[in-house]
Every structure is written in structure tokens, then in C-alpha cells.
C-alpha atoms as a PDB file:
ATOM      1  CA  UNK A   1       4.526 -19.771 -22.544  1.00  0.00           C
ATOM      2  CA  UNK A   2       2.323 -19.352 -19.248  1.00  0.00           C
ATOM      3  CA  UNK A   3       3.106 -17.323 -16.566  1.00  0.00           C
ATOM      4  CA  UNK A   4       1.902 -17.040 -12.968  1.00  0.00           C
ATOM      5  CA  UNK A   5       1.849 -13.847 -10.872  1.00  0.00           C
ATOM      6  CA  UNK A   6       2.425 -15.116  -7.386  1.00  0.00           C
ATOM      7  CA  UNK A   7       3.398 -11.582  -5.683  1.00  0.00           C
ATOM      8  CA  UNK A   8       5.652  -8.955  -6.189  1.00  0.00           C
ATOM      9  CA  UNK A   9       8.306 -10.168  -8.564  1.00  0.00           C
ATOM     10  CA  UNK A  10       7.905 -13.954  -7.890  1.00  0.00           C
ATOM     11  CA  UNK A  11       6.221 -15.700 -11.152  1.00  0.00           C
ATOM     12  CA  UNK A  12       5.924 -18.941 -11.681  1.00  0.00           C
ATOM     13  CA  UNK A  13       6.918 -18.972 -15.927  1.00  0.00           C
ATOM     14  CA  UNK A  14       6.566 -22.139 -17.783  1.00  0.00           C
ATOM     15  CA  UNK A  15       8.953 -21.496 -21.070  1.00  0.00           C
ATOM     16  CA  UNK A  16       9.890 -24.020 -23.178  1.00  0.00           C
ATOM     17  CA  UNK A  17       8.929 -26.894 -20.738  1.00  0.00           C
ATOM     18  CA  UNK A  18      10.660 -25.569 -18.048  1.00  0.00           C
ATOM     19  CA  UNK A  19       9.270 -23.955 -14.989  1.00  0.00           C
ATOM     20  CA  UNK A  20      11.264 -21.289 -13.464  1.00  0.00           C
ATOM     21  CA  UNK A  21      10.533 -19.408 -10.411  1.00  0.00           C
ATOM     22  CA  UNK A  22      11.537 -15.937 -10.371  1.00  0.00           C
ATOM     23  CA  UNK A  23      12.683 -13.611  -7.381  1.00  0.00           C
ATOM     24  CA  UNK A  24      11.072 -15.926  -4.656  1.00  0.00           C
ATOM     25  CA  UNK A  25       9.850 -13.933  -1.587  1.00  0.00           C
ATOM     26  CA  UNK A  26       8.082 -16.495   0.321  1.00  0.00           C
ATOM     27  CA  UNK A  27       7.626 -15.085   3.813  1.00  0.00           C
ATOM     28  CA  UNK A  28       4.255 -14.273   5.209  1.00  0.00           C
ATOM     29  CA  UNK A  29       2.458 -10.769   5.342  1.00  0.00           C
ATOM     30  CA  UNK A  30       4.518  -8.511   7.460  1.00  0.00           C
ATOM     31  CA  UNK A  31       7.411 -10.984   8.322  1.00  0.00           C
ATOM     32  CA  UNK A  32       9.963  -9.094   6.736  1.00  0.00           C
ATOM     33  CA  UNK A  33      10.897  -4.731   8.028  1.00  0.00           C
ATOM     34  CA  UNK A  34       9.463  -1.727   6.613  1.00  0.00           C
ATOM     35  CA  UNK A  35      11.236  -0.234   3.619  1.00  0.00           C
ATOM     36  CA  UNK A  36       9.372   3.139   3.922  1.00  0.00           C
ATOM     37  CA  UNK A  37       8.086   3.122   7.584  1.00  0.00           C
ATOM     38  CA  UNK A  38       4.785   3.033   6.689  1.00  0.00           C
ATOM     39  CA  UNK A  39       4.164  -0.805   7.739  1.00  0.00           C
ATOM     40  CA  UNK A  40       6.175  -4.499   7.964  1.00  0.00           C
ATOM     41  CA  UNK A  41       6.446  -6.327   5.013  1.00  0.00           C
ATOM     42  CA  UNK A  42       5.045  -8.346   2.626  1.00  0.00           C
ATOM     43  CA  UNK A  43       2.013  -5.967   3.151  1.00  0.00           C
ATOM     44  CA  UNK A  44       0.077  -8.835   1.637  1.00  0.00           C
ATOM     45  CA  UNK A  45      -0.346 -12.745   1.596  1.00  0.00           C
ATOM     46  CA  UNK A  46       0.718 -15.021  -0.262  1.00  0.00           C
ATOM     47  CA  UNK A  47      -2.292 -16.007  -2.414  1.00  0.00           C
ATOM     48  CA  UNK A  48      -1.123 -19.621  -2.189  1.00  0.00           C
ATOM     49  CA  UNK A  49       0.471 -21.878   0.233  1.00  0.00           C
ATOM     50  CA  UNK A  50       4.504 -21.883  -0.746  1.00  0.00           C
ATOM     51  CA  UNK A  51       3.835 -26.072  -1.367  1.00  0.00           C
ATOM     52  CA  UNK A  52       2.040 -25.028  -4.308  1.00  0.00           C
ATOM     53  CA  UNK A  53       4.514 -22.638  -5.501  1.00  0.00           C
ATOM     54  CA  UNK A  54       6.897 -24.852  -5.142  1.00  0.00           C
ATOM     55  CA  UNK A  55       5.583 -27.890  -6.964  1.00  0.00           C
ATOM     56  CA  UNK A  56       7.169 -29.017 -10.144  1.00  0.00           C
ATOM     57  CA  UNK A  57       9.978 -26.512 -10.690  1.00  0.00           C
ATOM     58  CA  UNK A  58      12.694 -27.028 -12.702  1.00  0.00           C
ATOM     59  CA  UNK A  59      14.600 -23.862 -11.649  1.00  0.00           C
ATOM     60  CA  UNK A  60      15.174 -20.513  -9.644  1.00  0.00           C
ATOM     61  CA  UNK A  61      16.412 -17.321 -11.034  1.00  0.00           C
ATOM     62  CA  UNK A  62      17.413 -14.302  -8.835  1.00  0.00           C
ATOM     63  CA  UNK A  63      17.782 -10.977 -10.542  1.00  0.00           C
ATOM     64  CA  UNK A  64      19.789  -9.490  -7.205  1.00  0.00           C
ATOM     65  CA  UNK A  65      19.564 -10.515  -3.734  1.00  0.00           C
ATOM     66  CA  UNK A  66      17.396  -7.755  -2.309  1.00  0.00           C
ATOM     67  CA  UNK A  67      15.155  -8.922   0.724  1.00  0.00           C
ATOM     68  CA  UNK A  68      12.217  -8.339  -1.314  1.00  0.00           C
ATOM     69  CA  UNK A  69      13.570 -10.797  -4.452  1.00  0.00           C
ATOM     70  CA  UNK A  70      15.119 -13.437  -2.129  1.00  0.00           C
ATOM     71  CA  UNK A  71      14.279 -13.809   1.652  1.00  0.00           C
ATOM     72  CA  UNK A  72      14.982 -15.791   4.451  1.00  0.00           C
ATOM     73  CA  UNK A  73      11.319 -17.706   3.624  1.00  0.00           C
ATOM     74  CA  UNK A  74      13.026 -18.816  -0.138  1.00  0.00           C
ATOM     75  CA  UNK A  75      16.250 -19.341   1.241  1.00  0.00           C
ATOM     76  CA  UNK A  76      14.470 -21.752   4.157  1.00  0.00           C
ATOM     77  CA  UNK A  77      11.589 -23.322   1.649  1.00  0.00           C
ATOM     78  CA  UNK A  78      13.298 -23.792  -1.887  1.00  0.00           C
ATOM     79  CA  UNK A  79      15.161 -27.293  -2.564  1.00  0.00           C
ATOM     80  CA  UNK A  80      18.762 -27.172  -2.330  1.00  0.00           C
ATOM     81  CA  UNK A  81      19.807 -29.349  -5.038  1.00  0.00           C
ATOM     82  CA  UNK A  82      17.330 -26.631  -7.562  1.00  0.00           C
ATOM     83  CA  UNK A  83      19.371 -24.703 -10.177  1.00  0.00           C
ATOM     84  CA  UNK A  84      19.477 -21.147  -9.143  1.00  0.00           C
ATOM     85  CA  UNK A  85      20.464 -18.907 -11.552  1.00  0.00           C
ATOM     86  CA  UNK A  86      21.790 -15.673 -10.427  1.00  0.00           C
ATOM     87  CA  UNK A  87      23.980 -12.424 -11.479  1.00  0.00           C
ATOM     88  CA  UNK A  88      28.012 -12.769 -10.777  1.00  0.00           C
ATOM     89  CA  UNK A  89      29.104 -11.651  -7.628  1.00  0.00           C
ATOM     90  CA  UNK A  90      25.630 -13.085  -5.761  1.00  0.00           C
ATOM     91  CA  UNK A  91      26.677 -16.878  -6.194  1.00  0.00           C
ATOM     92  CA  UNK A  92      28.725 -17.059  -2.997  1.00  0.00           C
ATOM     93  CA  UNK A  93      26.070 -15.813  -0.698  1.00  0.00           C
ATOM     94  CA  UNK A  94      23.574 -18.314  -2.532  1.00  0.00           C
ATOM     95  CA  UNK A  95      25.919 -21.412  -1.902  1.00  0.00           C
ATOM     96  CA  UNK A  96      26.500 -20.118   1.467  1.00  0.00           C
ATOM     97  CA  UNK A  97      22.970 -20.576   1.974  1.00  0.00           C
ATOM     98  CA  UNK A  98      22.847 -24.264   1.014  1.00  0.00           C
ATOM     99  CA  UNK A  99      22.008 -24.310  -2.255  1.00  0.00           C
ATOM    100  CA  UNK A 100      24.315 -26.581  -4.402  1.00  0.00           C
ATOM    101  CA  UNK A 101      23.668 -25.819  -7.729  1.00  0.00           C
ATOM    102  CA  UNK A 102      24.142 -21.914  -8.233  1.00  0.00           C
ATOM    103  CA  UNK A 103      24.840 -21.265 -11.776  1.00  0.00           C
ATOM    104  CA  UNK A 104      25.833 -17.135 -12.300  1.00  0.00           C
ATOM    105  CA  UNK A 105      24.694 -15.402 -15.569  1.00  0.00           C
ATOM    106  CA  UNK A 106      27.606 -13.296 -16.988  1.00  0.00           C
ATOM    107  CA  UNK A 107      26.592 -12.986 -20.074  1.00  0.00           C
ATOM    108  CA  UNK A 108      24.514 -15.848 -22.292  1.00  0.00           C
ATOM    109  CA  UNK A 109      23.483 -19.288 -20.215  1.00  0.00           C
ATOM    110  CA  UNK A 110      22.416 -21.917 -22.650  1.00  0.00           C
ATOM    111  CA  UNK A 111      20.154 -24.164 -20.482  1.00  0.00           C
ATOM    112  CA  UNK A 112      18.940 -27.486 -22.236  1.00  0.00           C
ATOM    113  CA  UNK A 113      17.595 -25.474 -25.049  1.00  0.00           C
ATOM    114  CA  UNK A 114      16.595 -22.388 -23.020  1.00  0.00           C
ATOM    115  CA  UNK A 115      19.031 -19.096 -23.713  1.00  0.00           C
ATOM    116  CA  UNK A 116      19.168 -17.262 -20.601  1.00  0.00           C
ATOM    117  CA  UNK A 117      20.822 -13.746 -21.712  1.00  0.00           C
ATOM    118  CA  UNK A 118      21.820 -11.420 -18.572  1.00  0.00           C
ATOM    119  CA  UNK A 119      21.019  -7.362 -19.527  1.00  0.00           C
ATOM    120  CA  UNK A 120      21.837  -3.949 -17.494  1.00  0.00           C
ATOM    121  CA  UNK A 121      19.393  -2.166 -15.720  1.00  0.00           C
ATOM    122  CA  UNK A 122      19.581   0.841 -13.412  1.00  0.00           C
ATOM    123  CA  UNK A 123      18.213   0.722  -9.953  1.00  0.00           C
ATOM    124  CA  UNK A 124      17.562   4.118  -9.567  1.00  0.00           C
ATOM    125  CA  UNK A 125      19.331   7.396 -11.032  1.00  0.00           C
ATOM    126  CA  UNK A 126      21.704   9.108  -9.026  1.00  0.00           C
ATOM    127  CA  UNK A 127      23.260   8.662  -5.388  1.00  0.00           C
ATOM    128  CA  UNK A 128      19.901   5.824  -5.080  1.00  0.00           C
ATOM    129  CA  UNK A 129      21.497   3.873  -8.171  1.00  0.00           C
ATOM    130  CA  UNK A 130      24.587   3.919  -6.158  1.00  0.00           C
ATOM    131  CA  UNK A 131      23.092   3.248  -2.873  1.00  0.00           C
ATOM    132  CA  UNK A 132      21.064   0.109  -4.668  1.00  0.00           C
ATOM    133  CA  UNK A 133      23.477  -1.734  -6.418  1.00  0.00           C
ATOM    134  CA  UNK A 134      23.917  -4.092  -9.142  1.00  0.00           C
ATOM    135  CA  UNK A 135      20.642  -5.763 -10.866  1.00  0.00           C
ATOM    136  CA  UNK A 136      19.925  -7.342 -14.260  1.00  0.00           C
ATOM    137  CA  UNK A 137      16.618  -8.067 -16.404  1.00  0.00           C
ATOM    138  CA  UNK A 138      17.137 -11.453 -18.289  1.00  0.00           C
ATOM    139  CA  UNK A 139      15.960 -12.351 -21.782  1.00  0.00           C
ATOM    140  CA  UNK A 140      14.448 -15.950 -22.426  1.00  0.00           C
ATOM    141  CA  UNK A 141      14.957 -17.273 -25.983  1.00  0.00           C
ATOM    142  CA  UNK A 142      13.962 -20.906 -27.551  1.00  0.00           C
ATOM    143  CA  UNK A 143      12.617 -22.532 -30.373  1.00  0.00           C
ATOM    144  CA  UNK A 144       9.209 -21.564 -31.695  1.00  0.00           C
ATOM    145  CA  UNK A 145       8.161 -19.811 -28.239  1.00  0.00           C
ATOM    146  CA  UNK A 146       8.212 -15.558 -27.776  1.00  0.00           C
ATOM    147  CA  UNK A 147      11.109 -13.817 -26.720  1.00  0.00           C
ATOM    148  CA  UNK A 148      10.260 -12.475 -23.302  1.00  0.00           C
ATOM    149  CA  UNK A 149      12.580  -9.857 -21.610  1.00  0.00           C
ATOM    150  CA  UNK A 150      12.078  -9.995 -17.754  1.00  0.00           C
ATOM    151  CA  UNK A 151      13.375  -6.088 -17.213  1.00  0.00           C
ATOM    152  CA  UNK A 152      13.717  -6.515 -13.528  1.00  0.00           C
ATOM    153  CA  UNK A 153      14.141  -3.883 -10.603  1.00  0.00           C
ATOM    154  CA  UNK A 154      14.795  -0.925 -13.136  1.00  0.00           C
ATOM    155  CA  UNK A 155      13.620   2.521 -14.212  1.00  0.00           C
ATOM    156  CA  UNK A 156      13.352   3.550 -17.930  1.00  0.00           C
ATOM    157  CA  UNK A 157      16.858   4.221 -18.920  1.00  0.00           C
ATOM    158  CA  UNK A 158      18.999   3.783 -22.256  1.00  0.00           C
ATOM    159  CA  UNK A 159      20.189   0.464 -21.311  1.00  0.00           C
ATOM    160  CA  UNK A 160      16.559  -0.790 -21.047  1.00  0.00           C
ATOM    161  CA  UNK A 161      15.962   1.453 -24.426  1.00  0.00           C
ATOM    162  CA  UNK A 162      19.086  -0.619 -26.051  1.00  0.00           C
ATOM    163  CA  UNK A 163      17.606  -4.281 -24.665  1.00  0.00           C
ATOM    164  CA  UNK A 164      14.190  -3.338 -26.458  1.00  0.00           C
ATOM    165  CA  UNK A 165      16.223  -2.604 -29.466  1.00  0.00           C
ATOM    166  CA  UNK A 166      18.286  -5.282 -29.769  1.00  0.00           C
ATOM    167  CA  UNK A 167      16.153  -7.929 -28.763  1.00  0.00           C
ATOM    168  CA  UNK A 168      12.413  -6.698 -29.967  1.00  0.00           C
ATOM    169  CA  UNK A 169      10.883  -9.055 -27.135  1.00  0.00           C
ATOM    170  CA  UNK A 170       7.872 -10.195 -27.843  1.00  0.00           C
ATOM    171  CA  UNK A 171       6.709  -9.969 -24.017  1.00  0.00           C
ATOM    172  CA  UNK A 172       8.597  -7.608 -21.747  1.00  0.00           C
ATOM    173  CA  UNK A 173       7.337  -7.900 -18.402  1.00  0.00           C
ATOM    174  CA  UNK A 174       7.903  -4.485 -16.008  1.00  0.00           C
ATOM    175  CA  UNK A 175       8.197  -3.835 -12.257  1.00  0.00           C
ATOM    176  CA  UNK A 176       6.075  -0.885 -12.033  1.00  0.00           C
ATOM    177  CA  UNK A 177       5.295   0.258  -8.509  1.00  0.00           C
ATOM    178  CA  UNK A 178       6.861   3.261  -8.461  1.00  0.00           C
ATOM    179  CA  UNK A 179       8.730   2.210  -5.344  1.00  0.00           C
ATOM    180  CA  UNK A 180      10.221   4.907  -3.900  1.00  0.00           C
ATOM    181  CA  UNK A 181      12.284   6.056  -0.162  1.00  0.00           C
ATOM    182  CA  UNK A 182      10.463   8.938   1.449  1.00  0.00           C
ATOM    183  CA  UNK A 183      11.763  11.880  -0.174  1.00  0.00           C
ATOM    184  CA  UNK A 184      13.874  10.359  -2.925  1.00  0.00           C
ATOM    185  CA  UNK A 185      13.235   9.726  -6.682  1.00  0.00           C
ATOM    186  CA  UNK A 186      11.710   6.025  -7.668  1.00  0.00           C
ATOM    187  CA  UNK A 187      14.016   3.078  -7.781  1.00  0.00           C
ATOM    188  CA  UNK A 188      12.022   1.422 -10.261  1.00  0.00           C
ATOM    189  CA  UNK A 189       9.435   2.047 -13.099  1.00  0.00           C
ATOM    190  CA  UNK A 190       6.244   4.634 -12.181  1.00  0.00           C
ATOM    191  CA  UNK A 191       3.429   4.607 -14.499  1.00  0.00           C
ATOM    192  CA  UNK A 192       4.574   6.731 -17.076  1.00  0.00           C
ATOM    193  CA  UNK A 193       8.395   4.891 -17.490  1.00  0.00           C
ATOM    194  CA  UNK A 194       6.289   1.964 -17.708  1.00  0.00           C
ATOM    195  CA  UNK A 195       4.154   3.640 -20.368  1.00  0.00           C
ATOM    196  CA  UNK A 196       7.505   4.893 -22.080  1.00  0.00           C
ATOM    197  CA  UNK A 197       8.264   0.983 -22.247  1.00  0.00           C
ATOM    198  CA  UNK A 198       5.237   0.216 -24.464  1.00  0.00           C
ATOM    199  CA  UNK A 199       5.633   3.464 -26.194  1.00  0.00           C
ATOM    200  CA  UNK A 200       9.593   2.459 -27.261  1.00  0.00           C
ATOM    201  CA  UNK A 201       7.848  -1.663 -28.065  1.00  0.00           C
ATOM    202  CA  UNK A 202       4.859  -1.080 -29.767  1.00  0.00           C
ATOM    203  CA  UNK A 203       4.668  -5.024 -30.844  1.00  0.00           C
ATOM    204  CA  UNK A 204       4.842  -6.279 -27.582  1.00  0.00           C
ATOM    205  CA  UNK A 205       2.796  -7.368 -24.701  1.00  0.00           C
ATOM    206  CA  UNK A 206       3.691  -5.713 -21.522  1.00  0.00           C
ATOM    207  CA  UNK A 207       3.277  -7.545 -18.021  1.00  0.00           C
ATOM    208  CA  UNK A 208       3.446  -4.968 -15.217  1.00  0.00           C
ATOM    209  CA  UNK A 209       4.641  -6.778 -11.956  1.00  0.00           C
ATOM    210  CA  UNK A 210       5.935  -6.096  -8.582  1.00  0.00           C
ATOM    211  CA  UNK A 211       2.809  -4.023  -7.692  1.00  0.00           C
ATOM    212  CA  UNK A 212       0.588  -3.519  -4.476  1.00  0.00           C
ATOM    213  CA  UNK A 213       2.914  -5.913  -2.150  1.00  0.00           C
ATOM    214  CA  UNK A 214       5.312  -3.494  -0.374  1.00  0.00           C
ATOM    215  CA  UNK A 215       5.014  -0.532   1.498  1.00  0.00           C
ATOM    216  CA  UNK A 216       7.433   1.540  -0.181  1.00  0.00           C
ATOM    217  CA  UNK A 217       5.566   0.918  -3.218  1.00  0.00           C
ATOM    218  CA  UNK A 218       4.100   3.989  -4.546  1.00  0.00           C
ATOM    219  CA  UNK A 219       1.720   3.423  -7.754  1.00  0.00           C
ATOM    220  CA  UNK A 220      -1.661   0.426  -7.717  1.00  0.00           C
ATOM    221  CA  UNK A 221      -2.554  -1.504 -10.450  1.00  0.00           C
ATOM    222  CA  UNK A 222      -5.822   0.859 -10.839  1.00  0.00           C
ATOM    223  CA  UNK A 223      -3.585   4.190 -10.743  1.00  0.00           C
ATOM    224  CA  UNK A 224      -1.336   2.396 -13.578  1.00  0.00           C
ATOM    225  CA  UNK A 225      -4.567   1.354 -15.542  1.00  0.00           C
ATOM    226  CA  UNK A 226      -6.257   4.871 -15.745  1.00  0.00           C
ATOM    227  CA  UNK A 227      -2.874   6.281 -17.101  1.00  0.00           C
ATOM    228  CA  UNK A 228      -2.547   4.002 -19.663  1.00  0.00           C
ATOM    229  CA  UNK A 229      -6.206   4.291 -20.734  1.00  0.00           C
ATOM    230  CA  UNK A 230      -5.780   7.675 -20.436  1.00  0.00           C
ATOM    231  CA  UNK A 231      -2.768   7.174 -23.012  1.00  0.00           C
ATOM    232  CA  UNK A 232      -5.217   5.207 -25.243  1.00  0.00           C
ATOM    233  CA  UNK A 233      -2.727   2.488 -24.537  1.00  0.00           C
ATOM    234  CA  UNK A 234      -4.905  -1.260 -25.681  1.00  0.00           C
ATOM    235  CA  UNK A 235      -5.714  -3.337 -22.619  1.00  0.00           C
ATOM    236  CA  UNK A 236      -4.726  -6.264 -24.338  1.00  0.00           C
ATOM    237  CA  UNK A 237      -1.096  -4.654 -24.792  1.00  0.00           C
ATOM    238  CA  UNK A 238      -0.986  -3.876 -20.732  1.00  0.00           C
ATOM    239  CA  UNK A 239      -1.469  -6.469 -18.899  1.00  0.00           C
ATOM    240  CA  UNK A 240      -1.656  -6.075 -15.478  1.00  0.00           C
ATOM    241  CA  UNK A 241      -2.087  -9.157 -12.924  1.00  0.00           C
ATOM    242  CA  UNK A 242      -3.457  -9.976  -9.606  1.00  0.00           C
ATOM    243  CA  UNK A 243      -1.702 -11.994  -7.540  1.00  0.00           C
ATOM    244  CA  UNK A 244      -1.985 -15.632  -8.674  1.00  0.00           C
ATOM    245  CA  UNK A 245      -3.062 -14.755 -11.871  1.00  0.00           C
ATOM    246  CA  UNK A 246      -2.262 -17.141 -14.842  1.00  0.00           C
ATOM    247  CA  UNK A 247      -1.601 -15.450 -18.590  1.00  0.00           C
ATOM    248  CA  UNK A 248      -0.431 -17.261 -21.389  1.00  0.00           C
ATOM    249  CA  UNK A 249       0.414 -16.769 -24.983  1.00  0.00           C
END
């Protein structure tokens, strides 16, 4: 299993000979509107031309259609004859875009030997979960290669407890910024829900994500580092990637 950090939530994960690209946000550095008026976003580059992000893929998966998991620079650059895998109620807006082969998650997708198993997550607690909407973490199973649970745009929160539980991933791979509206509570993990998540796994490899790209984002990859040293948690059980960083296992 490899898997590419290309920005924010969009990795490039080779599981099981298949390539999947996750939450594509393609546009360039401040294409898209500020979330927290502090600047436009992306609030970085790409660290590769979208060509080579694109090349080879086998797949897309959307966890929910949020600007800054699907924008109008994937939904311009991706090929519309790729499988896009998505949660229900998203498919029609994805088809209305072009695409021609949008398969929904509503529970378990077997995918040429691949199990794709949609989980709950919480986008916030509160009148922000409500304001945010629907999103789901996936779980990839196969033949001889680590369970990984992709936990998506969630906080800690029994549901994400319950996933850990009943799936004991092997890799579990966090968004961890912190991201947060001016004023209000975070609407996804901060450092310490993130270290709650490797406190609740303590077999797994965590891959903190969706860092450092946004401007409503609230915690860096050094601020999440010196907690979790600080927490005596192993570097080699917190991984946390640059953008374009490879890892595998």
C-alpha cells in the first residue's frame, strides 16, 4: 500500500493495484473564497502539476462534495468516463457534472477485489454538525494488504470510536487541522482528538492529513508534532506528511 499526500485531503493511494484519488481539489493557490476571511483559497500550491496527479488512476472517491474535497478544478480536470465513488445523495450533482460512471457507497462496494465500506462521521458537534452536513470516512479491505480507515472530515466522536472498534484498521489516516469558523468550535480533528485517535488504536499507524492548505485551518503540522511528542506518542506511529510526500507500508 503507498500513499501520496498531494494537499489537503487529496492522496494519491495505491491499494491493492488500484490507484484511487481521494477528495481532488485541483485549483491553484487562492482560486477558490476564503472560508475564515483571513485569505483566498488553496493558501498553497499544488506541489505538482494536476497531469501528474492525474496519471494512471484507476478511480476517484469523494467523501462529500465540499469545495475544499471537490472543486470546480477536479470537476474541469478529472476524466469523465473515471469511476467516482461517492456517498448517496451526492451522485446526481456528480453526473450532472459530466462524469458517467458515479458509483454511490451506501453501505459495502465490492470493487474487483477492493471492499470499499462507507462509515459515519460527524462534521462538527452541535448547530456546525447541522450547518455542515452529511460526510463519511471509508474503510479499504483486500487480500493480504492493511486495513486502512480513511476517517474523513470528522472530529473524535463515538461513531469514529465504534469504526476503530469494529474494524481495528491497521492505518487510519486523520484530517487534523483543527479547522475551525471564527468563533465556533472545530469541524474537524485538533491535535488532541487526533491524539485521542491513536490513544483509542494503539496498533495502528496514524496519517494526519488535510493540514496547512486552508485558511480556516487552525493547527500546523509542527504544532501537531510537539503535542504528540509531548504525549510520548512514537514518531513512527504519527505520521505526518508534506505535501507530495510518498509513505508506504
Amino acid at each position: 500500500m503507498q500513499l501520496q499526500l498531494i494537499r489537503n485531503a487529496t492522496m494519491k493511494i495505491t491499494y491493492a493495484d488500484k490507484r484511487l484519488l481521494t477528495d481532488p481539489m485541483l485549483s491553484a493557490k487562492g482560486k477558490m473564497g476564503s472560508f475564515a476571511g483571513a485569505a483566498k483559497n488553496p493558501t498553497v500550491e499544488l506541489p505538482m502539476n494536476p497531469q501528474q496527479i492525474l496519471k494512471d488512476l484507476d478511480g476517484v472517491i469523494v467523501s462529500h462534495d465540499h469545495p475544499d474535497h471537490y472543486d470546480q478544478g477536479a470537476a474541469s480536470l478529472l476524466s469523465r468516463d473515471m469511476p467516482v465513488f461517492c456517498q448517496p445523495g451526492e451522485a446526481d450533482r456528480l453526473a450532472a457534472d459530466g462524469f458517467q460512471d458515479v458509483r454511490p457507497v451506501h453501505h459495502v462496494y465490492d470493487w474487483e477485489g477492493v471492499t470499499i465500506t462507507r462509515v459515519e462521521g460527524r462534521h462538527g458537534t452541535g448547530r456546525m454538525q447541522q450547518m455542515m452536513g452529511d460526510v463519511s470516512g471509508f474503510i479499504f479491505q483486500a487480500a493480504g494488504q492493511p486495513t486502512v480507515y480513511w476517517v474523513g472530515d470528522s472530529v473524535w466522536c463515538e461513531p469514529v470510536q465504534r469504526n476503530i472498534h469494529e474494524f481495528s484498521p491497521d492505518i487510519i489516516v486523520t484530517h487534523s487541522c483543527g479547522a475551525a469558523f471564527p468563533g465556533q468550535d472545530p469541524i474537524i480533528m485538533d491535535c488532541g482528538q487526533t491524539l485521542a485517535v491513536a490513544e483509542a488504536a494503539p496498533k495502528a499507524v496514524l496519517v494526519a492529513v488535510h493540514m496547512e492548505a486552508l485558511d480556516h485551518c487552525r493547527v500546523t503540522r509542527e504544532m501537531l508534532r510537539h503535542e504528540a511528542d509531548q504525549n510520548s506518542i512514537d514518531r513512527s506511529r504519527l505520521l505526518i506528511p508534506q505535501d507530495g510526500d510518498s509513505l508506504s507500508s
